[in-house]
PDB file of N, CA and C in Angstrom:
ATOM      1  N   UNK A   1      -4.083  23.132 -18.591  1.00  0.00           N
ATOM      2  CA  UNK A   1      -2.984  23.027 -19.541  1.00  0.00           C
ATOM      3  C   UNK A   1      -1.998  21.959 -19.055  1.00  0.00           C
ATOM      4  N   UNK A   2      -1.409  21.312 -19.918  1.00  0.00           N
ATOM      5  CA  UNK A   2      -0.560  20.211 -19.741  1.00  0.00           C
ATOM      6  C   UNK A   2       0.497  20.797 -20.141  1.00  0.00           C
ATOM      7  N   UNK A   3       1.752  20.556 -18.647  1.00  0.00           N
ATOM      8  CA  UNK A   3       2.974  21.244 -18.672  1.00  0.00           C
ATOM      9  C   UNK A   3       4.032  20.012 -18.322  1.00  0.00           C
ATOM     10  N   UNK A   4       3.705  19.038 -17.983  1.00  0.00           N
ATOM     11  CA  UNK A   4       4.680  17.812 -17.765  1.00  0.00           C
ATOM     12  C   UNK A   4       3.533  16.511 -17.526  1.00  0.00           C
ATOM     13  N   UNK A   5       4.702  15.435 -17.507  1.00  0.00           N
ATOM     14  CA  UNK A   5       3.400  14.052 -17.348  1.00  0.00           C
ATOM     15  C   UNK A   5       2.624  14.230 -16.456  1.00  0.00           C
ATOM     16  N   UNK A   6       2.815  14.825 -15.330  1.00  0.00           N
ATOM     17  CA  UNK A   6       2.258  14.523 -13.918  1.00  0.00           C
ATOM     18  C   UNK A   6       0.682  15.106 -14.430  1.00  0.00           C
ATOM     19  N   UNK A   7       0.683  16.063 -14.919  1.00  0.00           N
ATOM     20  CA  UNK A   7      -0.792  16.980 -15.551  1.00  0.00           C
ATOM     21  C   UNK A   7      -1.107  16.131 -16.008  1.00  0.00           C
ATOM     22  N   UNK A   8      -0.832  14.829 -16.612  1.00  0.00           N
ATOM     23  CA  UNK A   8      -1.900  13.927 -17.250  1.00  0.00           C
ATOM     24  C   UNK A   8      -2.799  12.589 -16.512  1.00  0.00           C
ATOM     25  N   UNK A   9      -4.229  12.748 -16.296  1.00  0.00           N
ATOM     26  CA  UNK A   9      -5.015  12.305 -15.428  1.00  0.00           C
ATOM     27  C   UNK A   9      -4.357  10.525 -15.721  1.00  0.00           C
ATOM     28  N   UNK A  10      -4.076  10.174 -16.897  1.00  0.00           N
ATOM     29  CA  UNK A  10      -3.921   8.923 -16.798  1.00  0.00           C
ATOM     30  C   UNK A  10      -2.659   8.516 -15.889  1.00  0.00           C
ATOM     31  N   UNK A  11      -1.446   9.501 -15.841  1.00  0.00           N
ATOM     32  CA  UNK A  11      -0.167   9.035 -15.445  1.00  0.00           C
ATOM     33  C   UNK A  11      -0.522   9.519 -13.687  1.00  0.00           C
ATOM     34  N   UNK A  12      -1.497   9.899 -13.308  1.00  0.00           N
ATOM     35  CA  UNK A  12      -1.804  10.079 -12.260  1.00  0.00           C
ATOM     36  C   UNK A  12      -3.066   9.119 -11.666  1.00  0.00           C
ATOM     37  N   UNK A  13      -3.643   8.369 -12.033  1.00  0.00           N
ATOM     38  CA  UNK A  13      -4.488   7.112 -11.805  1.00  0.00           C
ATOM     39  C   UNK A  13      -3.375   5.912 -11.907  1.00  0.00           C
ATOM     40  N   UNK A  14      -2.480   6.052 -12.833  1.00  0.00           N
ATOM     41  CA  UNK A  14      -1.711   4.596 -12.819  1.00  0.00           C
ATOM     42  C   UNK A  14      -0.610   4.700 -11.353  1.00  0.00           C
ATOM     43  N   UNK A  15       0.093   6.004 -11.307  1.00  0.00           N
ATOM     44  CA  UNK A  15       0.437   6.439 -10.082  1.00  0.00           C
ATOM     45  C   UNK A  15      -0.545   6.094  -8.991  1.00  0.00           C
ATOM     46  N   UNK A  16      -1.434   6.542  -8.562  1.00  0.00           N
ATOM     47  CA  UNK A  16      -2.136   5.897  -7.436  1.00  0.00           C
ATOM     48  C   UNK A  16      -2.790   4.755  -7.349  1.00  0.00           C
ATOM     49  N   UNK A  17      -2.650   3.958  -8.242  1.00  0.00           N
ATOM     50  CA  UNK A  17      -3.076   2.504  -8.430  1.00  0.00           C
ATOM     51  C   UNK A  17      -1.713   1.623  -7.889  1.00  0.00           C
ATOM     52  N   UNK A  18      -0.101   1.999  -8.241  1.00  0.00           N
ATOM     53  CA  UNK A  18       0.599   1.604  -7.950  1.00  0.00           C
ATOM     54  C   UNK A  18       0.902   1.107  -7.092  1.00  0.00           C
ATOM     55  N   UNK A  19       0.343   1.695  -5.709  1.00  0.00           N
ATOM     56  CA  UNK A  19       1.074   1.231  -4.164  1.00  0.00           C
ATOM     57  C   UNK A  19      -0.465   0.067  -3.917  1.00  0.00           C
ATOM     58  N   UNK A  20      -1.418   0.304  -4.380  1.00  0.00           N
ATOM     59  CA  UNK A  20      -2.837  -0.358  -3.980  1.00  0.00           C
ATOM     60  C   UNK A  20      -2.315  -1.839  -5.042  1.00  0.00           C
ATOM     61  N   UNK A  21      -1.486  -1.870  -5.572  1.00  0.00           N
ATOM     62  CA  UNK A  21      -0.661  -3.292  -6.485  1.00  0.00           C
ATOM     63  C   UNK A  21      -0.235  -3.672  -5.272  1.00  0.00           C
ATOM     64  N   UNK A  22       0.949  -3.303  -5.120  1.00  0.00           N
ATOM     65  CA  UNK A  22       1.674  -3.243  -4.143  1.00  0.00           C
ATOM     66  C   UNK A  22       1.517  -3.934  -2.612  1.00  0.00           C
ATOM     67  N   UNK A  23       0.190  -3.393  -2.560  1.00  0.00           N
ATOM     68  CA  UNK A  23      -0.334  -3.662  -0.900  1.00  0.00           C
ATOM     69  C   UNK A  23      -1.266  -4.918  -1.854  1.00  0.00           C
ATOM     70  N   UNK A  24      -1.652  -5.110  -2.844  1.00  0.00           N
ATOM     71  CA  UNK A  24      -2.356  -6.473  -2.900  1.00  0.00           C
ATOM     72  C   UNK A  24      -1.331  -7.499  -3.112  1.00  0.00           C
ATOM     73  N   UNK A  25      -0.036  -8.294  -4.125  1.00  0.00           N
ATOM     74  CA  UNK A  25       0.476  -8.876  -3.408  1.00  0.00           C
ATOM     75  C   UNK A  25       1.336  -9.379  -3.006  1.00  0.00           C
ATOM     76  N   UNK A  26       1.285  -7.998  -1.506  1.00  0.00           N
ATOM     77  CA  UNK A  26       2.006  -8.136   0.046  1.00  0.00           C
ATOM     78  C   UNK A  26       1.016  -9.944   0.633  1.00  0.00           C
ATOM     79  N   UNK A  27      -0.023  -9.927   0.227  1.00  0.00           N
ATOM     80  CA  UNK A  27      -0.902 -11.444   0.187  1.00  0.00           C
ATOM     81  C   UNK A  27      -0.166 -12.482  -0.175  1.00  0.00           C
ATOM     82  N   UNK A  28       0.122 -12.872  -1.349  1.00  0.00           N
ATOM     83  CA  UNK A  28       0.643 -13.507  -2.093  1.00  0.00           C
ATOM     84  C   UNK A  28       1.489 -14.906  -1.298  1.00  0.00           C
ATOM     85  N   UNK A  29       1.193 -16.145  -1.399  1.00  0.00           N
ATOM     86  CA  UNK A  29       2.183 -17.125  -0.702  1.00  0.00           C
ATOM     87  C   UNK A  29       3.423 -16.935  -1.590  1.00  0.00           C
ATOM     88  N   UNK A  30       4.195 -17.780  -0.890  1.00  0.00           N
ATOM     89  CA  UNK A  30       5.399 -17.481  -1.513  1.00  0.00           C
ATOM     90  C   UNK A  30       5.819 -18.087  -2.853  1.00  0.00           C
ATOM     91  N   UNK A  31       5.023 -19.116  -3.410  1.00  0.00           N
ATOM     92  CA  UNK A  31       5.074 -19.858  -4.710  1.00  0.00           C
ATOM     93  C   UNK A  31       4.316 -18.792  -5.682  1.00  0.00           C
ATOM     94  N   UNK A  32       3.825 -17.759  -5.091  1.00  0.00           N
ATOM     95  CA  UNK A  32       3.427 -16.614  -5.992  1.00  0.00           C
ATOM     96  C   UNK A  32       4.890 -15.554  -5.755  1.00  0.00           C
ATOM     97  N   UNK A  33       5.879 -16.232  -5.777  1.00  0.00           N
ATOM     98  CA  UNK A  33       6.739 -14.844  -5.714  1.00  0.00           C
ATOM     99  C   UNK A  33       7.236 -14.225  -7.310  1.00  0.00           C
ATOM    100  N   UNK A  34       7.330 -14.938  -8.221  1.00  0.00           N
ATOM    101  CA  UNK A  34       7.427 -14.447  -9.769  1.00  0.00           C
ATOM    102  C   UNK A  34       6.114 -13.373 -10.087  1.00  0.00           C
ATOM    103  N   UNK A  35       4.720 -14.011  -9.968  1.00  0.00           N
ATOM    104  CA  UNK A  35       3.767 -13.244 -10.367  1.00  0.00           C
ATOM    105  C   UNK A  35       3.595 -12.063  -9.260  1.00  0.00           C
ATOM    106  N   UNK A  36       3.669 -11.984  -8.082  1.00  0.00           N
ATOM    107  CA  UNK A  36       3.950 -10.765  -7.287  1.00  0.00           C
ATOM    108  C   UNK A  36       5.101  -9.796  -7.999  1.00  0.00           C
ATOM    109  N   UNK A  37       5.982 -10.149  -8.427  1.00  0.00           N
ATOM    110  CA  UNK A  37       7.468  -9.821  -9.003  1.00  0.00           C
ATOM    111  C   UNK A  37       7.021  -8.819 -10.744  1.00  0.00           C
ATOM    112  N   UNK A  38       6.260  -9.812 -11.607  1.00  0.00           N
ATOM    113  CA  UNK A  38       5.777  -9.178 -12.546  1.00  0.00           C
ATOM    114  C   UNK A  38       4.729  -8.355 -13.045  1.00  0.00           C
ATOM    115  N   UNK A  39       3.252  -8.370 -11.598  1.00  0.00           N
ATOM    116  CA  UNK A  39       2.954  -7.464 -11.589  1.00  0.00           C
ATOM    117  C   UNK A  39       2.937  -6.336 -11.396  1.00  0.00           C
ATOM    118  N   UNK A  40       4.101  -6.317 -10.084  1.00  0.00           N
ATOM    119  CA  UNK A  40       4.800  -4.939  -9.869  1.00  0.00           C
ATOM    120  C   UNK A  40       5.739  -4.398 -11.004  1.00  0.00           C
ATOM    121  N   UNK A  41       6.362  -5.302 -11.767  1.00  0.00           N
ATOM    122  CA  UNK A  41       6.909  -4.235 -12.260  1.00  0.00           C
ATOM    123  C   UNK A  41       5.907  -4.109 -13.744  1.00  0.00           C
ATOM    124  N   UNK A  42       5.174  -4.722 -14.287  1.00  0.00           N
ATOM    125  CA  UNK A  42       4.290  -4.352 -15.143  1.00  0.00           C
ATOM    126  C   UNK A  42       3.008  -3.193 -14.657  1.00  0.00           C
ATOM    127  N   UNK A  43       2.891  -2.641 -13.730  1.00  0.00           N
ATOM    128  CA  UNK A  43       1.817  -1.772 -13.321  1.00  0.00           C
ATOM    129  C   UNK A  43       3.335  -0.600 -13.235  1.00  0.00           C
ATOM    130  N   UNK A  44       4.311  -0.695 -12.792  1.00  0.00           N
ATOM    131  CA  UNK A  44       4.644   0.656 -12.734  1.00  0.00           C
ATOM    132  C   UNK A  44       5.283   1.007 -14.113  1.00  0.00           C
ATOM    133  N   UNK A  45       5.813  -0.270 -15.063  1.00  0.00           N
ATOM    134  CA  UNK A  45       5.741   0.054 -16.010  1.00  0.00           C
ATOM    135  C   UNK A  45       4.695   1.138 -17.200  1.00  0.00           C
ATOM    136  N   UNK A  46       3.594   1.111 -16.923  1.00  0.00           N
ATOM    137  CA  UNK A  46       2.836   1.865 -17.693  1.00  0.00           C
ATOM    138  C   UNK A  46       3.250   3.557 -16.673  1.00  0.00           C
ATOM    139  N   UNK A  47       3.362   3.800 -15.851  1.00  0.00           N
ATOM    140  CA  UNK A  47       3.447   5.346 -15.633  1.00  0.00           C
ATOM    141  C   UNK A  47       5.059   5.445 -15.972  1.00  0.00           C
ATOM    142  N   UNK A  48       5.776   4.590 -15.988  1.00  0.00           N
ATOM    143  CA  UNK A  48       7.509   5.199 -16.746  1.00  0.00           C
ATOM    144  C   UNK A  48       7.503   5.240 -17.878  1.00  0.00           C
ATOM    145  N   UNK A  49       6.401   4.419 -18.637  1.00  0.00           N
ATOM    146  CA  UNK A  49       6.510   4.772 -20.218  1.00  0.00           C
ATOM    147  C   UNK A  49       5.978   6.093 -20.815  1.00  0.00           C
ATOM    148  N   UNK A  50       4.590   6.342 -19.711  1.00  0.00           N
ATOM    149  CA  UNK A  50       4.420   7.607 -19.995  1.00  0.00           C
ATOM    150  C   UNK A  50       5.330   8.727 -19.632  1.00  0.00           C
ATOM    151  N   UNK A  51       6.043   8.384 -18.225  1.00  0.00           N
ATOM    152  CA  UNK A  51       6.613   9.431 -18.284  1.00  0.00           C
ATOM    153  C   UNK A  51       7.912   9.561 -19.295  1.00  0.00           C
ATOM    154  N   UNK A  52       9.011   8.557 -19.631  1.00  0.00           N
ATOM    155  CA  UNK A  52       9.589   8.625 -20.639  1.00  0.00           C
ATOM    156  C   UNK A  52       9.281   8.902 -21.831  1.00  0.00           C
ATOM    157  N   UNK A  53       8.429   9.114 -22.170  1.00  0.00           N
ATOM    158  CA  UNK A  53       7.765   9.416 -23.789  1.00  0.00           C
ATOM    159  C   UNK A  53       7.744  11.049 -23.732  1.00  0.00           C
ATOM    160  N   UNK A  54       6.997  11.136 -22.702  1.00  0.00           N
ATOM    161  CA  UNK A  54       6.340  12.776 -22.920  1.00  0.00           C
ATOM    162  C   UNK A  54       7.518  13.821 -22.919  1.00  0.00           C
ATOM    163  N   UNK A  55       7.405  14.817 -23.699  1.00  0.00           N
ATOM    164  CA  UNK A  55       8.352  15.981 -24.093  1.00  0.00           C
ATOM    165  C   UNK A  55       9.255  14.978 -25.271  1.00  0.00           C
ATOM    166  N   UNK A  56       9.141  14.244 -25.899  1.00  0.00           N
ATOM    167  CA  UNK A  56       9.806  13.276 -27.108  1.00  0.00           C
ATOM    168  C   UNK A  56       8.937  13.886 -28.534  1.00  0.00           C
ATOM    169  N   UNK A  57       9.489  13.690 -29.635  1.00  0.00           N
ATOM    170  CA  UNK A  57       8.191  14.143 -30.791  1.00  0.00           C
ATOM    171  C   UNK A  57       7.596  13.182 -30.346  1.00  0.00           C
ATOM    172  N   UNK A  58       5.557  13.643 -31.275  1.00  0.00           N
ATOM    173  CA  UNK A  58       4.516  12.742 -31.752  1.00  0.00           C
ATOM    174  C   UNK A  58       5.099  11.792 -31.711  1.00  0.00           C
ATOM    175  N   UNK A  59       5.653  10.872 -32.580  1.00  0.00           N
ATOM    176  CA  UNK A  59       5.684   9.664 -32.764  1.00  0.00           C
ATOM    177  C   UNK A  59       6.254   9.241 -31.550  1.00  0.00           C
ATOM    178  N   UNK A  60       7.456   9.499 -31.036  1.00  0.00           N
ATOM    179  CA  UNK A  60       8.337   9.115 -30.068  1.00  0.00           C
ATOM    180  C   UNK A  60       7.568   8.631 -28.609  1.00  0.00           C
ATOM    181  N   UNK A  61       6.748   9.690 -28.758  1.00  0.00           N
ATOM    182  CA  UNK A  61       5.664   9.503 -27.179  1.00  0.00           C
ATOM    183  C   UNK A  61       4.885   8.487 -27.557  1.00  0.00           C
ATOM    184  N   UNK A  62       3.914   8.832 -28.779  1.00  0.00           N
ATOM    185  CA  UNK A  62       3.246   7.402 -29.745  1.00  0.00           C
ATOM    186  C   UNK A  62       3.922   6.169 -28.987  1.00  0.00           C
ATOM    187  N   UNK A  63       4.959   5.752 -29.457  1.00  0.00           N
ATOM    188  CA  UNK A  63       5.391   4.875 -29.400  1.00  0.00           C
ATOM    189  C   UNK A  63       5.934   4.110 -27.686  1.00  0.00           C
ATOM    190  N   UNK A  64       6.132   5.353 -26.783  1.00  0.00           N
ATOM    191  CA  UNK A  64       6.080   4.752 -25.157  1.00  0.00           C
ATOM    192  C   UNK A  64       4.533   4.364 -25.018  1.00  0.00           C
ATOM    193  N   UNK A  65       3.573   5.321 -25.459  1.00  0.00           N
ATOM    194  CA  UNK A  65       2.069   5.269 -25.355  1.00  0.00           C
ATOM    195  C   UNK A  65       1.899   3.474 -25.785  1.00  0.00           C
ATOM    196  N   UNK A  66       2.389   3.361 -26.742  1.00  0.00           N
ATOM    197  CA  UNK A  66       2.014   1.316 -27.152  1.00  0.00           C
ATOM    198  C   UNK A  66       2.633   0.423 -26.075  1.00  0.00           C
ATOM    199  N   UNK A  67       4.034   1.227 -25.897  1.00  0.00           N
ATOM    200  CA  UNK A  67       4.349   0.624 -24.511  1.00  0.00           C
ATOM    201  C   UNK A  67       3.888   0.425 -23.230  1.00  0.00           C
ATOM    202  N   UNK A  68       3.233   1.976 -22.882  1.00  0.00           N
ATOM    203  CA  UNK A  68       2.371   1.585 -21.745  1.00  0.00           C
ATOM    204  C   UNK A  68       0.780   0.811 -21.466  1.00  0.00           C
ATOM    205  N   UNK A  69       0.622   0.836 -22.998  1.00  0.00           N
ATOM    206  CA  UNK A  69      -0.745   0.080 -23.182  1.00  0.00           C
ATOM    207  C   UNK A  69      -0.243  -1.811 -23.103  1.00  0.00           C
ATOM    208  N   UNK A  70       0.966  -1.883 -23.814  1.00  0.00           N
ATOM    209  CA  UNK A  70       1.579  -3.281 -23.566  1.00  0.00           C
ATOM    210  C   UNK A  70       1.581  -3.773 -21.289  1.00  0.00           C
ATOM    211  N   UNK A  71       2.192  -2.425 -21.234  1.00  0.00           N
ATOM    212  CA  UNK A  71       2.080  -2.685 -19.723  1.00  0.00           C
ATOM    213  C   UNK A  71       0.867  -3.307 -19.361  1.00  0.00           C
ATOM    214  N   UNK A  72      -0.157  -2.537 -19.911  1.00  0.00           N
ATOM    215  CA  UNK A  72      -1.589  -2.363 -19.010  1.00  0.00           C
ATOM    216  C   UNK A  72      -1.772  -3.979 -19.240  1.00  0.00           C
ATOM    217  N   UNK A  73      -1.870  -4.380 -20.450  1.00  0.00           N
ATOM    218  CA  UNK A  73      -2.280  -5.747 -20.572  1.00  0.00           C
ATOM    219  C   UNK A  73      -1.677  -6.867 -20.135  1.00  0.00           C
ATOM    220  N   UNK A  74      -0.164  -6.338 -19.698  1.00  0.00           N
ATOM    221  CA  UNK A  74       0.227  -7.109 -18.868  1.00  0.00           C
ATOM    222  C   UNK A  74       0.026  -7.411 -17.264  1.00  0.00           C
ATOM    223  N   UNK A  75      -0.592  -6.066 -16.970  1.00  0.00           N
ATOM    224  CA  UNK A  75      -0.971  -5.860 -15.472  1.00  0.00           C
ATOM    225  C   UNK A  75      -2.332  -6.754 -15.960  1.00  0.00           C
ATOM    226  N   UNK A  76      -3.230  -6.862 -16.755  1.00  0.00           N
ATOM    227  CA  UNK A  76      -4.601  -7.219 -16.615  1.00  0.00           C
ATOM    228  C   UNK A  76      -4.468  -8.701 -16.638  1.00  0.00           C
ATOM    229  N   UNK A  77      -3.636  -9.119 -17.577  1.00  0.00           N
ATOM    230  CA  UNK A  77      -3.511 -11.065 -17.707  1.00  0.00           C
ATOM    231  C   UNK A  77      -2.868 -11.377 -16.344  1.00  0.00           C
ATOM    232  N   UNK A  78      -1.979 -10.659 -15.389  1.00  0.00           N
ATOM    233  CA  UNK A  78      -1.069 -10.729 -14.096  1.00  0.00           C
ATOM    234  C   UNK A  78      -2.459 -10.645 -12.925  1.00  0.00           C
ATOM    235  N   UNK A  79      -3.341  -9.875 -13.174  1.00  0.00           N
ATOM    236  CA  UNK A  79      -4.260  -9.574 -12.088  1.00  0.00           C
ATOM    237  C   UNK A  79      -5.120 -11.246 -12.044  1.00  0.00           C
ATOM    238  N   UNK A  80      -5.425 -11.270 -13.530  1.00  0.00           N
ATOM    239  CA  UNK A  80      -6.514 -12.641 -14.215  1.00  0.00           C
ATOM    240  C   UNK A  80      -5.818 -13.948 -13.212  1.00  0.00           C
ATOM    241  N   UNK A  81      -4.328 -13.986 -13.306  1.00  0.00           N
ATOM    242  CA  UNK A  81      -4.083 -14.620 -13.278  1.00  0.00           C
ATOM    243  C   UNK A  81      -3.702 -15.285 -11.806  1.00  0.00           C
ATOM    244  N   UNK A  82      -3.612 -14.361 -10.618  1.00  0.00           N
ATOM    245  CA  UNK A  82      -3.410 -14.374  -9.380  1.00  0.00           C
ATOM    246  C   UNK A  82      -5.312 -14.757  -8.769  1.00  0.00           C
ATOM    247  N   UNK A  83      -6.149 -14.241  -9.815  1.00  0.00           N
ATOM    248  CA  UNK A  83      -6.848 -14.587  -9.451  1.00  0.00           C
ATOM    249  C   UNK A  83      -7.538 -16.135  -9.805  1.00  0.00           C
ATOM    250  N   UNK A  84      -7.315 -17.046 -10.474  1.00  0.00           N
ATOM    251  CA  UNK A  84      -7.368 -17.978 -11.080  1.00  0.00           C
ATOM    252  C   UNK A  84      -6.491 -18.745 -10.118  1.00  0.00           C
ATOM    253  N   UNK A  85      -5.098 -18.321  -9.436  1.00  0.00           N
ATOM    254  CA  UNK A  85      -4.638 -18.922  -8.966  1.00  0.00           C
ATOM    255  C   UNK A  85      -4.961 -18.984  -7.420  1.00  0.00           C
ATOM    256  N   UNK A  86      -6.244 -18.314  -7.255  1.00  0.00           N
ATOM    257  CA  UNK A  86      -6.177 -17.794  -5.399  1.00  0.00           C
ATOM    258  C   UNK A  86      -5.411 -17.151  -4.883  1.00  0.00           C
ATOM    259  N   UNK A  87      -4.419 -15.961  -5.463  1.00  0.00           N
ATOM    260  CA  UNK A  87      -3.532 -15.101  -4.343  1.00  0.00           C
ATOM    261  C   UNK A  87      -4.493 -14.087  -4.371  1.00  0.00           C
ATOM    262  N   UNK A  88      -4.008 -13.946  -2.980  1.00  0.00           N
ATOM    263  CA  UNK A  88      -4.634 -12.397  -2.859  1.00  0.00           C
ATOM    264  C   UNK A  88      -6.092 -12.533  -3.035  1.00  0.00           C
ATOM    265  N   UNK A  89      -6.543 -10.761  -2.472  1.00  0.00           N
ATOM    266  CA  UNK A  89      -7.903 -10.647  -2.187  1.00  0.00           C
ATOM    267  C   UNK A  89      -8.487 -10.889  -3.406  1.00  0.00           C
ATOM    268  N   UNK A  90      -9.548 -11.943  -3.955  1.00  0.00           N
ATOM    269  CA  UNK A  90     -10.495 -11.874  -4.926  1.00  0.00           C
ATOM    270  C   UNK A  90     -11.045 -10.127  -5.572  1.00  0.00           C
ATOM    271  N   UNK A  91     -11.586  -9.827  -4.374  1.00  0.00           N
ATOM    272  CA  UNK A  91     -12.336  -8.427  -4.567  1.00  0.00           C
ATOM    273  C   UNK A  91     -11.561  -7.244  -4.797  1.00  0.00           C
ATOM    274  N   UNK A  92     -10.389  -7.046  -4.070  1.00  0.00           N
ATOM    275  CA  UNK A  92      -9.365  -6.054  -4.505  1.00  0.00           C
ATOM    276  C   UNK A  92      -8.765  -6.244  -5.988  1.00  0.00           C
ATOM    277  N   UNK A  93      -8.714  -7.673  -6.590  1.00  0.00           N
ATOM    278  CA  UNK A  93      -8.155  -8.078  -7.779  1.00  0.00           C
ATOM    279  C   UNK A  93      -9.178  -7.303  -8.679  1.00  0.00           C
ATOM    280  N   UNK A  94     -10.527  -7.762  -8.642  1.00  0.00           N
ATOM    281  CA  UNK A  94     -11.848  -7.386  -9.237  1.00  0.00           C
ATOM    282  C   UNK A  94     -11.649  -5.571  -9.533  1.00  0.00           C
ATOM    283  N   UNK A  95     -11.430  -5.159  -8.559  1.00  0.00           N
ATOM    284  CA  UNK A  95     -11.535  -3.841  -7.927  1.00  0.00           C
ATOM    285  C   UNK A  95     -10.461  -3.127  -9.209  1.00  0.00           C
ATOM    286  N   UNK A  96      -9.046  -3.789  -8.891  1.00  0.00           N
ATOM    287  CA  UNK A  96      -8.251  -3.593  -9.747  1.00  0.00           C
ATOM    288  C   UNK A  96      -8.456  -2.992 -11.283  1.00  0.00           C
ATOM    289  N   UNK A  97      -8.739  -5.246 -11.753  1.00  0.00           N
ATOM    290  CA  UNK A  97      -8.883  -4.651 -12.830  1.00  0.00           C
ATOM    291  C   UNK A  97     -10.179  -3.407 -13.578  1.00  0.00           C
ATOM    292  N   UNK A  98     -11.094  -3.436 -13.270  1.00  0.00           N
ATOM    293  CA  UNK A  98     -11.704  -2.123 -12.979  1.00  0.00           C
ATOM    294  C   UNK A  98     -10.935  -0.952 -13.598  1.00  0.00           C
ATOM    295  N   UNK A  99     -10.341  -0.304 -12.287  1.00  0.00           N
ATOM    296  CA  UNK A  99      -9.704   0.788 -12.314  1.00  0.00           C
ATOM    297  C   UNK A  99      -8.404   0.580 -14.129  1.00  0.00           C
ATOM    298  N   UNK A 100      -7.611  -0.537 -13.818  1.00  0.00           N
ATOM    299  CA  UNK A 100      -6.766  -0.175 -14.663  1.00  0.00           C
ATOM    300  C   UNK A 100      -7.092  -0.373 -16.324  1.00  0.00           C
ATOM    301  N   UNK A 101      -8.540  -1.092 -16.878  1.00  0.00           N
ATOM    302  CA  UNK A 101      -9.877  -0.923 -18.105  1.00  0.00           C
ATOM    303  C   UNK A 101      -9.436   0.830 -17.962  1.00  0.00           C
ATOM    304  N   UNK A 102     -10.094   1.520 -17.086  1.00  0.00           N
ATOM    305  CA  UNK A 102     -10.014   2.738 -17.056  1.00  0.00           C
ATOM    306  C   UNK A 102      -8.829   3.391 -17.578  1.00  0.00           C
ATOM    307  N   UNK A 103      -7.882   2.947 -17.292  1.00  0.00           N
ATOM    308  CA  UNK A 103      -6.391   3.308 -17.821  1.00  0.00           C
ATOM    309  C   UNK A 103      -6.170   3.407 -19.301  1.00  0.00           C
ATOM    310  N   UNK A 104      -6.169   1.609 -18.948  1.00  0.00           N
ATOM    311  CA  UNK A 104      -6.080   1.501 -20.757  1.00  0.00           C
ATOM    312  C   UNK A 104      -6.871   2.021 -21.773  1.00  0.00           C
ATOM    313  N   UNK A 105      -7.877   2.437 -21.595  1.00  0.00           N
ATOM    314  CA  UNK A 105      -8.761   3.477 -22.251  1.00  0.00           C
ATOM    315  C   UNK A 105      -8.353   4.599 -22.479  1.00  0.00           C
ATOM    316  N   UNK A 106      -7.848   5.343 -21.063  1.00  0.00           N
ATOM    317  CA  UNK A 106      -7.258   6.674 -21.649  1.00  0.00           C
ATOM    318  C   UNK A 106      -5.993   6.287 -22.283  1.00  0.00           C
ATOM    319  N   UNK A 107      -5.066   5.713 -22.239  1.00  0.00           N
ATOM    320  CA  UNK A 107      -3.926   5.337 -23.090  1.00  0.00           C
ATOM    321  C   UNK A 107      -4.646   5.581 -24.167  1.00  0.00           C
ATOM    322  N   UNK A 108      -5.062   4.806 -24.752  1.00  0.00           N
ATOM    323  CA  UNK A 108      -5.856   4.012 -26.048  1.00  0.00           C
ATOM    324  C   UNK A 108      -6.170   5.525 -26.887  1.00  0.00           C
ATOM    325  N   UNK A 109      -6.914   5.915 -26.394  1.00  0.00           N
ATOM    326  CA  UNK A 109      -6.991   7.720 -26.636  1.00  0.00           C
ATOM    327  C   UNK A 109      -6.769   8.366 -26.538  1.00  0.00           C
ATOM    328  N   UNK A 110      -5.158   8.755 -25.467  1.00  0.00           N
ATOM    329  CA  UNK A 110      -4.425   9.674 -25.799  1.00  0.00           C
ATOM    330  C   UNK A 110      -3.212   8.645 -26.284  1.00  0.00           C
ATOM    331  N   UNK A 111      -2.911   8.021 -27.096  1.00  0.00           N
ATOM    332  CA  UNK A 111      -2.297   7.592 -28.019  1.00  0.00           C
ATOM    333  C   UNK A 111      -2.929   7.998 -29.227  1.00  0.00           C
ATOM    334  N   UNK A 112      -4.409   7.805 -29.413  1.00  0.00           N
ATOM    335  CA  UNK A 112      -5.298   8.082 -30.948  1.00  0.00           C
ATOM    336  C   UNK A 112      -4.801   9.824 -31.037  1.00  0.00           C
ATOM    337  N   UNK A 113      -5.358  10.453 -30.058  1.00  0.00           N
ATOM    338  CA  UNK A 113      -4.726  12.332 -30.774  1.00  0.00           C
ATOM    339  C   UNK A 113      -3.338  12.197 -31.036  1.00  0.00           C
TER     340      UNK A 113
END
């Protein structure tokens, strides 16, 4: 039973994906300091939208739910893009986006119920 955000598997994968952002890039030269800057706060963005939404009406949560899916795609073009640029580990980036596909999926569908 779902009694607050934390019960929800997605706001708990984006939660532990957070610090593994985080520690990727700690890499980063320093002419990557904007895109280090916006992927952090676009990856923790998607678990504050969920958590701000939830206990709101349907629509109200609906509507953090588009938000945190906006996050996700911003974490995914931010990941694309460190990698295109050479920061950070190739394979942890890879690894990444991975995991956070996974995310945006459950968003995607617990936005649809």
């Amino acid at each position: 039973m779902i009694r607050n955000f934390e019960d929800l598997e997605v706001y708990q994968r984006a939660q532990n994906l957070y610090p593994l952002v985080v520690e990727f890039v700690r890499k980063f030269p320093k002419e990557g300091f904007h895109l280090k800057d916006q992927l952090c706060r676009a990856a923790n963005g998607i678990q504050a939208n969920i958590t701000e939404g939830f206990r709101r009406s349907p629509a109200e949560f609906k509507m953090y739910l588009t938000r945190a899916l906006g996050s996700f795609n911003e974490v995914i073009s931010h990941l694309k893009d460190a990698l295109n640029a050479k920061f950070g580990n190739p394979k942890i980036a890879e690894k990444l986006i991975q995991e956070y596909e996974i995310i945006g999926k459950q968003i995607f569908r617990l936005r649809e119920k």
